[in-house]
ModelCIF file with pLDDT and N, C-alpha, C, O atoms, coordinates in Angstrom:
data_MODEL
#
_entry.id   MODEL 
#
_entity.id                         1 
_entity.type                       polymer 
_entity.pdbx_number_of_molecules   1 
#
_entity_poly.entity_id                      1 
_entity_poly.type                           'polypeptide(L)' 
_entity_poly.nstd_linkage                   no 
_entity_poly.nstd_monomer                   no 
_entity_poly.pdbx_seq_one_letter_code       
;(UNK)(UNK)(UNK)(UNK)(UNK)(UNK)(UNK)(UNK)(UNK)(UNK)(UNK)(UNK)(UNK)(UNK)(UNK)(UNK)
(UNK)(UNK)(UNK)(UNK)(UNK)(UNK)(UNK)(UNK)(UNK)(UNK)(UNK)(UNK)(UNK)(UNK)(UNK)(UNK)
(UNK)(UNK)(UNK)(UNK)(UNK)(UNK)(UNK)(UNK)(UNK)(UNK)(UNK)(UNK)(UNK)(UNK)(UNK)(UNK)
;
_entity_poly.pdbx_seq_one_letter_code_can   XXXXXXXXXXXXXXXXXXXXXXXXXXXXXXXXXXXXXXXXXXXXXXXX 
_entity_poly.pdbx_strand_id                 A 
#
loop_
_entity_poly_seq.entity_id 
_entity_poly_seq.num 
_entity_poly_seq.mon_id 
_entity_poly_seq.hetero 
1 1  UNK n 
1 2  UNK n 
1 3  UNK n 
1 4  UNK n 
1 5  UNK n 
1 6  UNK n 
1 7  UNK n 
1 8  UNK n 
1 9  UNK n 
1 10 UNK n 
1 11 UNK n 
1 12 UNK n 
1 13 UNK n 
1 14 UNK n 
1 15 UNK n 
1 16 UNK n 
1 17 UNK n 
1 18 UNK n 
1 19 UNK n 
1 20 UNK n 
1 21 UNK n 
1 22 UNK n 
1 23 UNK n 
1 24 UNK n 
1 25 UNK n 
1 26 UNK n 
1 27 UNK n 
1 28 UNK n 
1 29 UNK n 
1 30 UNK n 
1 31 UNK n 
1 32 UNK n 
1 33 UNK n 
1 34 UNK n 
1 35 UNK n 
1 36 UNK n 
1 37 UNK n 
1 38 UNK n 
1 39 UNK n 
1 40 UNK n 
1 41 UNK n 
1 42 UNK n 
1 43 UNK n 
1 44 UNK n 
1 45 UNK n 
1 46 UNK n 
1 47 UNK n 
1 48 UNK n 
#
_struct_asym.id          A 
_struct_asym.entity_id   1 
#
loop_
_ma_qa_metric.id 
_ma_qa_metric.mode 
_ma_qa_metric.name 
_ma_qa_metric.software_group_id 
_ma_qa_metric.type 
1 global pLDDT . pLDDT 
2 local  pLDDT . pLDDT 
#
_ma_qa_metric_global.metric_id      1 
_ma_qa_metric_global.metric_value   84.52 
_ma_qa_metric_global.model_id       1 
_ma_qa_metric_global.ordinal_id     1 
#
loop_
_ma_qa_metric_local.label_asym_id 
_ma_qa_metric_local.label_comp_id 
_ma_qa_metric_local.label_seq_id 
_ma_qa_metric_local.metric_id 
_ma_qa_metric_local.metric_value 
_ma_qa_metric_local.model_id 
_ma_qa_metric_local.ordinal_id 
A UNK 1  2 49.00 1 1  
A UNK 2  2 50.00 1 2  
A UNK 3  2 51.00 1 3  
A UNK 4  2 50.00 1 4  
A UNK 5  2 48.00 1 5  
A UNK 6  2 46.00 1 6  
A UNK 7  2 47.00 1 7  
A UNK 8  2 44.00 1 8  
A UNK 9  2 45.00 1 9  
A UNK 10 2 40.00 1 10 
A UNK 11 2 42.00 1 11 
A UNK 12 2 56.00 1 12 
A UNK 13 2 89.00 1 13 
A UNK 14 2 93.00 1 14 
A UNK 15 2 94.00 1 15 
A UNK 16 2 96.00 1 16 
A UNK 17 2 96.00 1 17 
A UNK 18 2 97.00 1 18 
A UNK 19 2 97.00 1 19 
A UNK 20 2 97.00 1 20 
A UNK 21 2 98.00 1 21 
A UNK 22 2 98.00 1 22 
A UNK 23 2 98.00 1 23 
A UNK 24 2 98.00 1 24 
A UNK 25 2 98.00 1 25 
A UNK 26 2 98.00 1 26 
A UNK 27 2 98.00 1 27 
A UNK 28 2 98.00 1 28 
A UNK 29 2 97.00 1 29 
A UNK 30 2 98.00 1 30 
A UNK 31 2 98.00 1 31 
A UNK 32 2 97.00 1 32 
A UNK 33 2 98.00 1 33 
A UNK 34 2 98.00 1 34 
A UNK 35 2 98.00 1 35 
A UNK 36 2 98.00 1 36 
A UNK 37 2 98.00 1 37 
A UNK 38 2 98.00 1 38 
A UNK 39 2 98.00 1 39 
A UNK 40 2 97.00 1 40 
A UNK 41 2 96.00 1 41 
A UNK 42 2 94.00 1 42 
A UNK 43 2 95.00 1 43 
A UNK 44 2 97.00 1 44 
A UNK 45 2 98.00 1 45 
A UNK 46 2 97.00 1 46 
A UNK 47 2 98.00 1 47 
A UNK 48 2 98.00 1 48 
#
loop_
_atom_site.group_PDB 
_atom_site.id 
_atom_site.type_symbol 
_atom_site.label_atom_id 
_atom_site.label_alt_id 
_atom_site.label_comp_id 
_atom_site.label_asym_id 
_atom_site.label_entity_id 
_atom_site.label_seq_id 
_atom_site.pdbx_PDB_ins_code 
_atom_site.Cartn_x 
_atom_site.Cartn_y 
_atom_site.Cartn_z 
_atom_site.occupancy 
_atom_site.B_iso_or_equiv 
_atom_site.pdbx_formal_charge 
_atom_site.auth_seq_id 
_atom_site.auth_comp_id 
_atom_site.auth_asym_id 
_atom_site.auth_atom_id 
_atom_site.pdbx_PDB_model_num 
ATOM 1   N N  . UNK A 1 1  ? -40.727 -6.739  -18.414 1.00 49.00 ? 1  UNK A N  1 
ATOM 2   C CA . UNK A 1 1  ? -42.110 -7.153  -18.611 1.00 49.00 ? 1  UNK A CA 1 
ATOM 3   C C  . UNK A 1 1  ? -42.406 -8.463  -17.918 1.00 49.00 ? 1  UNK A C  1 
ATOM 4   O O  . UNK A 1 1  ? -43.485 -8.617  -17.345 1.00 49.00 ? 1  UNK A O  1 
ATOM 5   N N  . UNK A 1 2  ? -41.364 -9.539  -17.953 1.00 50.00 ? 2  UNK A N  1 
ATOM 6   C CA . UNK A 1 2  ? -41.488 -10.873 -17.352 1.00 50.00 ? 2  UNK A CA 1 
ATOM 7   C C  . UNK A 1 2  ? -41.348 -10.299 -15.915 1.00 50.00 ? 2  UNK A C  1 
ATOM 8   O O  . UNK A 1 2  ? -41.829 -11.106 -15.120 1.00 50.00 ? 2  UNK A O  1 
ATOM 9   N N  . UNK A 1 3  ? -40.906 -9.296  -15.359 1.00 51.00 ? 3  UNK A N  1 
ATOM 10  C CA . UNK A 1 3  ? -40.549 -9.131  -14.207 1.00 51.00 ? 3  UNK A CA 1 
ATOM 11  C C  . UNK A 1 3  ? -42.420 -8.756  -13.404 1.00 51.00 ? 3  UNK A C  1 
ATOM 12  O O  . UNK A 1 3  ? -43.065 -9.214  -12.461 1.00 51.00 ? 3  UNK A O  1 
ATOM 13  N N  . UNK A 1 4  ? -42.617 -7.806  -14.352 1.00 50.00 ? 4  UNK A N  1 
ATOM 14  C CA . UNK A 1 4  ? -44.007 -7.736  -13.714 1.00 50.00 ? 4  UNK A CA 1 
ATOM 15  C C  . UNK A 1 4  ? -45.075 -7.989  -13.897 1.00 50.00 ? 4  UNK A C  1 
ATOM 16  O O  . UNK A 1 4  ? -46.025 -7.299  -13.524 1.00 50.00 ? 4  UNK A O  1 
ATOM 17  N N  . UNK A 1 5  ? -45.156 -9.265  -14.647 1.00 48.00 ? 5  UNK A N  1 
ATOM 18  C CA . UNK A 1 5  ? -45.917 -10.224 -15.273 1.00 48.00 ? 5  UNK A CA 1 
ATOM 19  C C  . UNK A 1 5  ? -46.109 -10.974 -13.781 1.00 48.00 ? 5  UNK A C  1 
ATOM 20  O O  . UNK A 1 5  ? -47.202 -11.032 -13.218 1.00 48.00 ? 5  UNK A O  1 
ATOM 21  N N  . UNK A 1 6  ? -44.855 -11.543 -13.229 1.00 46.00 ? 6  UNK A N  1 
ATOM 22  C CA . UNK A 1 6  ? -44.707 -12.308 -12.296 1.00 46.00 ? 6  UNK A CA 1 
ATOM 23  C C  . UNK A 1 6  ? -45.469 -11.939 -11.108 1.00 46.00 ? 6  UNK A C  1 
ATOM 24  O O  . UNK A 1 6  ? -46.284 -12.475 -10.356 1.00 46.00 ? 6  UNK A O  1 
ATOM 25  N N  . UNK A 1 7  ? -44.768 -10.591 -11.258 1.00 47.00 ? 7  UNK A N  1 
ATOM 26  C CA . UNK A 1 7  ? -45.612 -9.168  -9.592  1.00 47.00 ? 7  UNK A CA 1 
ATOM 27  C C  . UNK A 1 7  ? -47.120 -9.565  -9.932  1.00 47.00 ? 7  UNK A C  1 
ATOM 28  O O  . UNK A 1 7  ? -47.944 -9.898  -9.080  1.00 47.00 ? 7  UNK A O  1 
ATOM 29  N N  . UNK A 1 8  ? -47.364 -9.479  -11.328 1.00 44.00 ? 8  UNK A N  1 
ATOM 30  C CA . UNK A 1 8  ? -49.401 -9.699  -10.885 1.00 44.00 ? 8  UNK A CA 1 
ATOM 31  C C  . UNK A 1 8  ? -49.603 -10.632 -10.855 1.00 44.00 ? 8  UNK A C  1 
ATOM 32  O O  . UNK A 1 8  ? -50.682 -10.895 -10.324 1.00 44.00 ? 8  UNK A O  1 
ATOM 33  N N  . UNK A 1 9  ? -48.865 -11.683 -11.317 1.00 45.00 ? 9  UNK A N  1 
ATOM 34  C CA . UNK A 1 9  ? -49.466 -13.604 -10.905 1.00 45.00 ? 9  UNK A CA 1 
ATOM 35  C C  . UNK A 1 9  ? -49.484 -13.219 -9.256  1.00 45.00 ? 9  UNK A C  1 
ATOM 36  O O  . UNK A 1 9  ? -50.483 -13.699 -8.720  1.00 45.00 ? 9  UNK A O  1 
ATOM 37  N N  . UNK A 1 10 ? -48.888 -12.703 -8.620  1.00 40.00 ? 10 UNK A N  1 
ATOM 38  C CA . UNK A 1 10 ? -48.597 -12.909 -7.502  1.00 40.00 ? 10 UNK A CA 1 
ATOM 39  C C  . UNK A 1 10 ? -49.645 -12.149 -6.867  1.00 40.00 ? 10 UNK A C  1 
ATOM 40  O O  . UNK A 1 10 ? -50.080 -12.655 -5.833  1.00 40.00 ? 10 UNK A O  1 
ATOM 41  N N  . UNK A 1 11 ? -50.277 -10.800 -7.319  1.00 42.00 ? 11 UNK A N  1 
ATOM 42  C CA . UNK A 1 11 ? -51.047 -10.114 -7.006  1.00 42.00 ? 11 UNK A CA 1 
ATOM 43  C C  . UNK A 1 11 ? -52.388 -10.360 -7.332  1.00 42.00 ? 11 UNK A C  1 
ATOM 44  O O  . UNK A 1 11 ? -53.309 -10.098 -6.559  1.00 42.00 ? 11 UNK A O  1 
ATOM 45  N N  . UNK A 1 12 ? -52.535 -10.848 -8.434  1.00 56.00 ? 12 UNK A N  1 
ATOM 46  C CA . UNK A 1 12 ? -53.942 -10.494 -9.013  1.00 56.00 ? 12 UNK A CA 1 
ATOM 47  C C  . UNK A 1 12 ? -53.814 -11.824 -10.538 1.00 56.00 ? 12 UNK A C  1 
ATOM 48  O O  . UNK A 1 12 ? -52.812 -12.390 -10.974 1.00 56.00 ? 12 UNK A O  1 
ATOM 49  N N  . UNK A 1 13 ? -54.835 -11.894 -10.850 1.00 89.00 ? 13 UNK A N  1 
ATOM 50  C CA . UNK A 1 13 ? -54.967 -13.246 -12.032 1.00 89.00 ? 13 UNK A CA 1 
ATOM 51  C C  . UNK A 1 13 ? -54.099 -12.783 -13.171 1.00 89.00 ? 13 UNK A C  1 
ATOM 52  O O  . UNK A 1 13 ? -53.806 -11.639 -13.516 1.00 89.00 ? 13 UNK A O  1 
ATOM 53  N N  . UNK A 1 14 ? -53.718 -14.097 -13.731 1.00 93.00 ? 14 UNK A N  1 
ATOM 54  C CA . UNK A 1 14 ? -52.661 -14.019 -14.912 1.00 93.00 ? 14 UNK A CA 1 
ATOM 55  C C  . UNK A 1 14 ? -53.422 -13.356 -15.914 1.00 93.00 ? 14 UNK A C  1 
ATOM 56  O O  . UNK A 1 14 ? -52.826 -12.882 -16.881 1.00 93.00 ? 14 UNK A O  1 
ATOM 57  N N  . UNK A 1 15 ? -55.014 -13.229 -15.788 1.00 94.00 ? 15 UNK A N  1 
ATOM 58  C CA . UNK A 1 15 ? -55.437 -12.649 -17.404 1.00 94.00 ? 15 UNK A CA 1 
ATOM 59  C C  . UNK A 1 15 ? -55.532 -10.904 -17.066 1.00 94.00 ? 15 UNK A C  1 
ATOM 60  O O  . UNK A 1 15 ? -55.327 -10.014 -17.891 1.00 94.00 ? 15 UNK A O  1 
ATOM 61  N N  . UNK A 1 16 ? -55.922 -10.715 -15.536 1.00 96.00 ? 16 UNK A N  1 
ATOM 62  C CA . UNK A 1 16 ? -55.764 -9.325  -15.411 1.00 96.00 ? 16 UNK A CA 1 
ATOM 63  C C  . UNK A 1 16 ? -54.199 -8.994  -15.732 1.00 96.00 ? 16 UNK A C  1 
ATOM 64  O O  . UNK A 1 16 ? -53.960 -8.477  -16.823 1.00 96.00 ? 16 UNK A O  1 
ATOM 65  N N  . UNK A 1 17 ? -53.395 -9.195  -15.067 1.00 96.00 ? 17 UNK A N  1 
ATOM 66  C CA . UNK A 1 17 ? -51.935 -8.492  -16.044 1.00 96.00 ? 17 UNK A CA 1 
ATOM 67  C C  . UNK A 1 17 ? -51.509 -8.822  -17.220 1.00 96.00 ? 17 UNK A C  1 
ATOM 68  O O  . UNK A 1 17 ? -50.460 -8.255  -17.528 1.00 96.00 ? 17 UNK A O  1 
ATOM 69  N N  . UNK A 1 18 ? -51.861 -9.404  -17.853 1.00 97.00 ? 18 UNK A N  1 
ATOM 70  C CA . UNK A 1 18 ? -51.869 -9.615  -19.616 1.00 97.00 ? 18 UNK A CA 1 
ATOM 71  C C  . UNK A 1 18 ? -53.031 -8.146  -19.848 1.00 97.00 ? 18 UNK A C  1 
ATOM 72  O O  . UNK A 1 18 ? -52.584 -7.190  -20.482 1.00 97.00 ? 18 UNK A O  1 
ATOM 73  N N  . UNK A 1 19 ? -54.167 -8.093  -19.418 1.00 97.00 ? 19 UNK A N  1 
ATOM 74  C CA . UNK A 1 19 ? -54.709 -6.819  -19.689 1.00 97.00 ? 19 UNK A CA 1 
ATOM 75  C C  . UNK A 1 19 ? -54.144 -5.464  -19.720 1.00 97.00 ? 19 UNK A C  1 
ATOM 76  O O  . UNK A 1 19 ? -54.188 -4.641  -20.634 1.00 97.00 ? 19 UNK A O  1 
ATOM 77  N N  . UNK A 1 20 ? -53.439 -5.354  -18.200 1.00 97.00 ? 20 UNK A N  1 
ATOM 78  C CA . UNK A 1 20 ? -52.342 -4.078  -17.677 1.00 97.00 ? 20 UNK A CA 1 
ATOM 79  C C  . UNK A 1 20 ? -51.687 -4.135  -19.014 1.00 97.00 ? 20 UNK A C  1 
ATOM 80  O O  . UNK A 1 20 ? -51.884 -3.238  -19.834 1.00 97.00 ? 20 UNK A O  1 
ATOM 81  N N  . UNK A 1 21 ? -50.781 -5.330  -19.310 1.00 98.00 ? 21 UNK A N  1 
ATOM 82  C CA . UNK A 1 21 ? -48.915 -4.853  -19.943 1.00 98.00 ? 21 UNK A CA 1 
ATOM 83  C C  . UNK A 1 21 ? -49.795 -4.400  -21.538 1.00 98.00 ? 21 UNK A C  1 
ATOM 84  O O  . UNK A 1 21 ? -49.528 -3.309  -22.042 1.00 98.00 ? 21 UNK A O  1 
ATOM 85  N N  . UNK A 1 22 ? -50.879 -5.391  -22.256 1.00 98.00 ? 22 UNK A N  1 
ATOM 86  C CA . UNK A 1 22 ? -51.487 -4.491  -23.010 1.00 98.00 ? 22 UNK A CA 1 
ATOM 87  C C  . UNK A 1 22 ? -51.922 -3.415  -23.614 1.00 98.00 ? 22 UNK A C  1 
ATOM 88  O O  . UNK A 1 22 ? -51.810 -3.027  -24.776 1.00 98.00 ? 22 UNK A O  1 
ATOM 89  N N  . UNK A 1 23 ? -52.626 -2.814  -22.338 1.00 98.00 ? 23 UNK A N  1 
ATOM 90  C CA . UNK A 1 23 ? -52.918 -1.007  -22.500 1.00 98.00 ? 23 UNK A CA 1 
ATOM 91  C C  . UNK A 1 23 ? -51.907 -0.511  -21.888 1.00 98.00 ? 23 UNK A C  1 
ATOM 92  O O  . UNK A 1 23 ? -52.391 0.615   -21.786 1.00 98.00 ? 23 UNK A O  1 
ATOM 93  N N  . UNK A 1 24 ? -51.015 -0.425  -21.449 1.00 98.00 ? 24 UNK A N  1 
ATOM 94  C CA . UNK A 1 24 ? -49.995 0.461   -20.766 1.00 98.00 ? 24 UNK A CA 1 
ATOM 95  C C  . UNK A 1 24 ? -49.019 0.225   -22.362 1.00 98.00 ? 24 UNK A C  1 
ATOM 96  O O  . UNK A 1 24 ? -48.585 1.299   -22.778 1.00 98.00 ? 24 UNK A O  1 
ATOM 97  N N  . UNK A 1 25 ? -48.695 -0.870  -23.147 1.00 98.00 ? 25 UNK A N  1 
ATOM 98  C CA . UNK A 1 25 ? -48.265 -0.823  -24.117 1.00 98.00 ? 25 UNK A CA 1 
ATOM 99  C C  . UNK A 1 25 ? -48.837 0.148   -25.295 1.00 98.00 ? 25 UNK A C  1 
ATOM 100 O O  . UNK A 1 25 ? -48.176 0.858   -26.052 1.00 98.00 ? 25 UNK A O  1 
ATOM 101 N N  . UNK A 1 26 ? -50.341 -0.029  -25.236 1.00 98.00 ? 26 UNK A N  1 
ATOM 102 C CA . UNK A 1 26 ? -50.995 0.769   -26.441 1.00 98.00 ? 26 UNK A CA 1 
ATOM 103 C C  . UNK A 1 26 ? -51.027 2.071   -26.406 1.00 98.00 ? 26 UNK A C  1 
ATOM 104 O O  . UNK A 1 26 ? -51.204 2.899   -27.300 1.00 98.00 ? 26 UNK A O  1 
ATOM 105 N N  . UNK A 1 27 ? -50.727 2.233   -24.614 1.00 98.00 ? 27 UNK A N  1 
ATOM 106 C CA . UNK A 1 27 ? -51.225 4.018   -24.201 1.00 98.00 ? 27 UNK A CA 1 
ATOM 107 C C  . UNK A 1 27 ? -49.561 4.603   -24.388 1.00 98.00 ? 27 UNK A C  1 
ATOM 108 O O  . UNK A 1 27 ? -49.380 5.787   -24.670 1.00 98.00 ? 27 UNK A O  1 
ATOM 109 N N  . UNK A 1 28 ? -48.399 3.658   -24.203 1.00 98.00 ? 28 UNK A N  1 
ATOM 110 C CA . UNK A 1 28 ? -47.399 4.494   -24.404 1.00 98.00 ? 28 UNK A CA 1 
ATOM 111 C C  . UNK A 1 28 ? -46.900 4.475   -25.615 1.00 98.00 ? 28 UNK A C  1 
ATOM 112 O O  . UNK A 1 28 ? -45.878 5.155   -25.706 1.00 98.00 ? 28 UNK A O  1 
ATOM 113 N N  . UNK A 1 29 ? -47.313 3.826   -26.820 1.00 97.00 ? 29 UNK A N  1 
ATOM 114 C CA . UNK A 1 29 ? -47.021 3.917   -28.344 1.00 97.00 ? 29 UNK A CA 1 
ATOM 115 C C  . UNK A 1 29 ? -48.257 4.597   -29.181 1.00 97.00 ? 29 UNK A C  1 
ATOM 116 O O  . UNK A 1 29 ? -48.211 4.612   -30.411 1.00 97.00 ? 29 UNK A O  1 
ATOM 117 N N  . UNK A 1 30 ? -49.273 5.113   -28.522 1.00 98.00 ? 30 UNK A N  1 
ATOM 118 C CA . UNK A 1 30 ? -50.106 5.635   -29.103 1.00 98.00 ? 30 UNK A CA 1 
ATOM 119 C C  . UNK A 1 30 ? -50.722 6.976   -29.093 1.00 98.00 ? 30 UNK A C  1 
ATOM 120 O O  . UNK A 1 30 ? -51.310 7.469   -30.055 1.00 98.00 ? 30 UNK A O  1 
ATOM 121 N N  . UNK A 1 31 ? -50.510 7.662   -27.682 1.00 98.00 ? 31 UNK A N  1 
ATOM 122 C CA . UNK A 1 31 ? -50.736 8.410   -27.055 1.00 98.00 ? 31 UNK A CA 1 
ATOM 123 C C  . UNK A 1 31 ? -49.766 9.368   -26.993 1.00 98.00 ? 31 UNK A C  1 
ATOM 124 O O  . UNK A 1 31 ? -48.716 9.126   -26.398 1.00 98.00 ? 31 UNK A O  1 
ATOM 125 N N  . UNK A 1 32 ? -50.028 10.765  -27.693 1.00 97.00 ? 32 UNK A N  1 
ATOM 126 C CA . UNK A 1 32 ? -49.363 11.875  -27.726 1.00 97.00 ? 32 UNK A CA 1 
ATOM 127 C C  . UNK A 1 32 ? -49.897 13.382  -27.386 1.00 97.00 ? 32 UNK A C  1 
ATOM 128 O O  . UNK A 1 32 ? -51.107 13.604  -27.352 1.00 97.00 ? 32 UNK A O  1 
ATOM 129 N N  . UNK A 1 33 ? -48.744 14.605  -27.089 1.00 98.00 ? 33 UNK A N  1 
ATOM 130 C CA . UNK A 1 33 ? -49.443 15.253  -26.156 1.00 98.00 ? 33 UNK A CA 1 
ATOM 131 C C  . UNK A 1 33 ? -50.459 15.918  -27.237 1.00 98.00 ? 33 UNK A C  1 
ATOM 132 O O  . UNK A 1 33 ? -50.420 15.735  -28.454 1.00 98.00 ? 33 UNK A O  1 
ATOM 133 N N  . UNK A 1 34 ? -51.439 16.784  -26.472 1.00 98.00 ? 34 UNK A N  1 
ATOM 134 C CA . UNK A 1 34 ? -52.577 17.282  -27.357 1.00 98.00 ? 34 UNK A CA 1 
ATOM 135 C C  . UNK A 1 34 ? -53.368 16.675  -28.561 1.00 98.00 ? 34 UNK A C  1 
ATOM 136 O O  . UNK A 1 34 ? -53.676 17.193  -29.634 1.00 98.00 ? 34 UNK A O  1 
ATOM 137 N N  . UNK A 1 35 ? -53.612 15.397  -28.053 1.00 98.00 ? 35 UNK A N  1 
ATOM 138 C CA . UNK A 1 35 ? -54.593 14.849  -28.888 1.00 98.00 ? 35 UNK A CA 1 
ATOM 139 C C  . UNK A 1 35 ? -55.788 14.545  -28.123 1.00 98.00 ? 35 UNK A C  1 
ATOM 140 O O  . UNK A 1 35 ? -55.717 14.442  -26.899 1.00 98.00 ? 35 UNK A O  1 
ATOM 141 N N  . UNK A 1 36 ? -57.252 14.343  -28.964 1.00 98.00 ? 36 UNK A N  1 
ATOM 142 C CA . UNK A 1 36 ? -58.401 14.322  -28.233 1.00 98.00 ? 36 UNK A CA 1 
ATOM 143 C C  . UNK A 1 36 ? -58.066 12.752  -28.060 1.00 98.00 ? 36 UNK A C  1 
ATOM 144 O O  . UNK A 1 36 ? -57.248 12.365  -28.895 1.00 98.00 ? 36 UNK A O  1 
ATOM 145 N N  . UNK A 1 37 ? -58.473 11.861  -27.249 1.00 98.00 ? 37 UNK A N  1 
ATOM 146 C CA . UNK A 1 37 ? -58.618 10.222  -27.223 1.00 98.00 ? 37 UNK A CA 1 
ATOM 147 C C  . UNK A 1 37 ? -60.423 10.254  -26.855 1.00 98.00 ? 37 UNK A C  1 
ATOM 148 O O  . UNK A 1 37 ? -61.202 11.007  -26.271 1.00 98.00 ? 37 UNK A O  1 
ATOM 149 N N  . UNK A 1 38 ? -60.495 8.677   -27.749 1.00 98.00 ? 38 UNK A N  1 
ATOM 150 C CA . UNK A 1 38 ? -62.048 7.899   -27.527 1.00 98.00 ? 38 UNK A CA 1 
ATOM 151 C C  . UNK A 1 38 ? -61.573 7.335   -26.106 1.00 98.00 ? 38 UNK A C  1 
ATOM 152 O O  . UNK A 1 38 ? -60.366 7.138   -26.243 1.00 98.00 ? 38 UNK A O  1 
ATOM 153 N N  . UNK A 1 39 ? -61.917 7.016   -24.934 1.00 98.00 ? 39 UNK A N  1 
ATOM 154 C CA . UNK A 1 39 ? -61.902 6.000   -24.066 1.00 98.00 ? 39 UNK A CA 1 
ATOM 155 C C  . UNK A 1 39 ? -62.828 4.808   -23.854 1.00 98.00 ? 39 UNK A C  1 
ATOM 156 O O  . UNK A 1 39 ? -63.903 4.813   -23.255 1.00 98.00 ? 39 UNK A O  1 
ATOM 157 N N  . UNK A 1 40 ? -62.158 3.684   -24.514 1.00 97.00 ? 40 UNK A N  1 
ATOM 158 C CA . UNK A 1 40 ? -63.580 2.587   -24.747 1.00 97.00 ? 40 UNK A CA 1 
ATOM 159 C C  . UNK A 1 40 ? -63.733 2.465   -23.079 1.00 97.00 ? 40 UNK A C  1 
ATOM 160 O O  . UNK A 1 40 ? -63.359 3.143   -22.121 1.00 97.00 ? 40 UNK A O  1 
ATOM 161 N N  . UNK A 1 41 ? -64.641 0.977   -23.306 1.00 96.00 ? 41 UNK A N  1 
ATOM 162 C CA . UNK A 1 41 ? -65.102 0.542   -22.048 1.00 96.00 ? 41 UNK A CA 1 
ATOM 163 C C  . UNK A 1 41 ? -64.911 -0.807  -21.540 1.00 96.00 ? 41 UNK A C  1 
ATOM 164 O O  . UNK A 1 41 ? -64.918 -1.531  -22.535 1.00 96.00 ? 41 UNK A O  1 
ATOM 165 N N  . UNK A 1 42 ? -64.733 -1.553  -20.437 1.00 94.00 ? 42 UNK A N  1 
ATOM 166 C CA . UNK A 1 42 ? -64.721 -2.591  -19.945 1.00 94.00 ? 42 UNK A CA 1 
ATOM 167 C C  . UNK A 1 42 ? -63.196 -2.803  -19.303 1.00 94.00 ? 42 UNK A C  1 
ATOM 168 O O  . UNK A 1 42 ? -62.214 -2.143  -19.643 1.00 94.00 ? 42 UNK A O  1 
ATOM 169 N N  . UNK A 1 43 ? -63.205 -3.631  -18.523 1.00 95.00 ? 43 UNK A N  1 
ATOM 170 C CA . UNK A 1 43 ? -62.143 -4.253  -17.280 1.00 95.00 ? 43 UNK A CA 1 
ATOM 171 C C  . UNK A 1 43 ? -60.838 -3.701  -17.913 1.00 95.00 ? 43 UNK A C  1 
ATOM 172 O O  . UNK A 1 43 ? -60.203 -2.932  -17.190 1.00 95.00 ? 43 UNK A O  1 
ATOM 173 N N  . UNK A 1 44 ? -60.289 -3.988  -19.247 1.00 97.00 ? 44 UNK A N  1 
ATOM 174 C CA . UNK A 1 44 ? -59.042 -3.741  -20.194 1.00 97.00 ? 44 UNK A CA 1 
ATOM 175 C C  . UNK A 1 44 ? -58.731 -2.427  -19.722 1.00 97.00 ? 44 UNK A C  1 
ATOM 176 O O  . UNK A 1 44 ? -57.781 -2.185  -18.978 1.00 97.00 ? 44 UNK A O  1 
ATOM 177 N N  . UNK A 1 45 ? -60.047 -1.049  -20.436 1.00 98.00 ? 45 UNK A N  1 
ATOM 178 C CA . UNK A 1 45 ? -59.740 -0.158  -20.143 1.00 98.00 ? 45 UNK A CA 1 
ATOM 179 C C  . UNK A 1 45 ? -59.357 1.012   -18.985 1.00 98.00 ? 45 UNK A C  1 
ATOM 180 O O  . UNK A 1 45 ? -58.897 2.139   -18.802 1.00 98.00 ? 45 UNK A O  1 
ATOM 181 N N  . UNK A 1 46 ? -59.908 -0.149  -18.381 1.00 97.00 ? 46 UNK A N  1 
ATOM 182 C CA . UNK A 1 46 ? -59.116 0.742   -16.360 1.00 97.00 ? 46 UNK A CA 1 
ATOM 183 C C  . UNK A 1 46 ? -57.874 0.873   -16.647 1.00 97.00 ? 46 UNK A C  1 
ATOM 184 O O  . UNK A 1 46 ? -57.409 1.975   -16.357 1.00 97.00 ? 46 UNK A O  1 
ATOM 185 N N  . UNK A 1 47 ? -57.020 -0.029  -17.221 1.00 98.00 ? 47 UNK A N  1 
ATOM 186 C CA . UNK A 1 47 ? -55.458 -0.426  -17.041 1.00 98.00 ? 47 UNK A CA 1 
ATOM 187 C C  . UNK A 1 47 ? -54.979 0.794   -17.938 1.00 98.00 ? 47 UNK A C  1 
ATOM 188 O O  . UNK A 1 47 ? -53.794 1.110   -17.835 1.00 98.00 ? 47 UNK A O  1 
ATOM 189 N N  . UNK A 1 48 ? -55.769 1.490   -18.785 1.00 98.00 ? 48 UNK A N  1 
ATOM 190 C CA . UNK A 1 48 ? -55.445 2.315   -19.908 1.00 98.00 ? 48 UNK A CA 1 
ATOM 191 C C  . UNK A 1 48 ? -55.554 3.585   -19.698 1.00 98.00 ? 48 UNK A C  1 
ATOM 192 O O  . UNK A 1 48 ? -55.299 4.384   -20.599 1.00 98.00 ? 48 UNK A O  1 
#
């Protein structure tokens, strides 16, 4: 996670990859097969 924390300082702003490791966290502990999902909205949820 520190590893590609670093990759988006380097790429893109420290608050956009705090957004990424976020939803990529929520979508892989939350998200199972055959369920309907809500998809909210705003910058966060691209990463999701």
């Amino acid at each position: 996670g520190r590893r590609a924390f670093a990759r988006g300082r380097l790429g893109g702003t420290m608050a956009e990859e705090a957004k990424r490791l976020a939803a990529c966290a929520a979508v892989d502990k939350h998200v199972q097969n055959n369920q309907v999902l809500g998809i909210g909205s705003g910058s966060t949820i691209v990463h999701a």
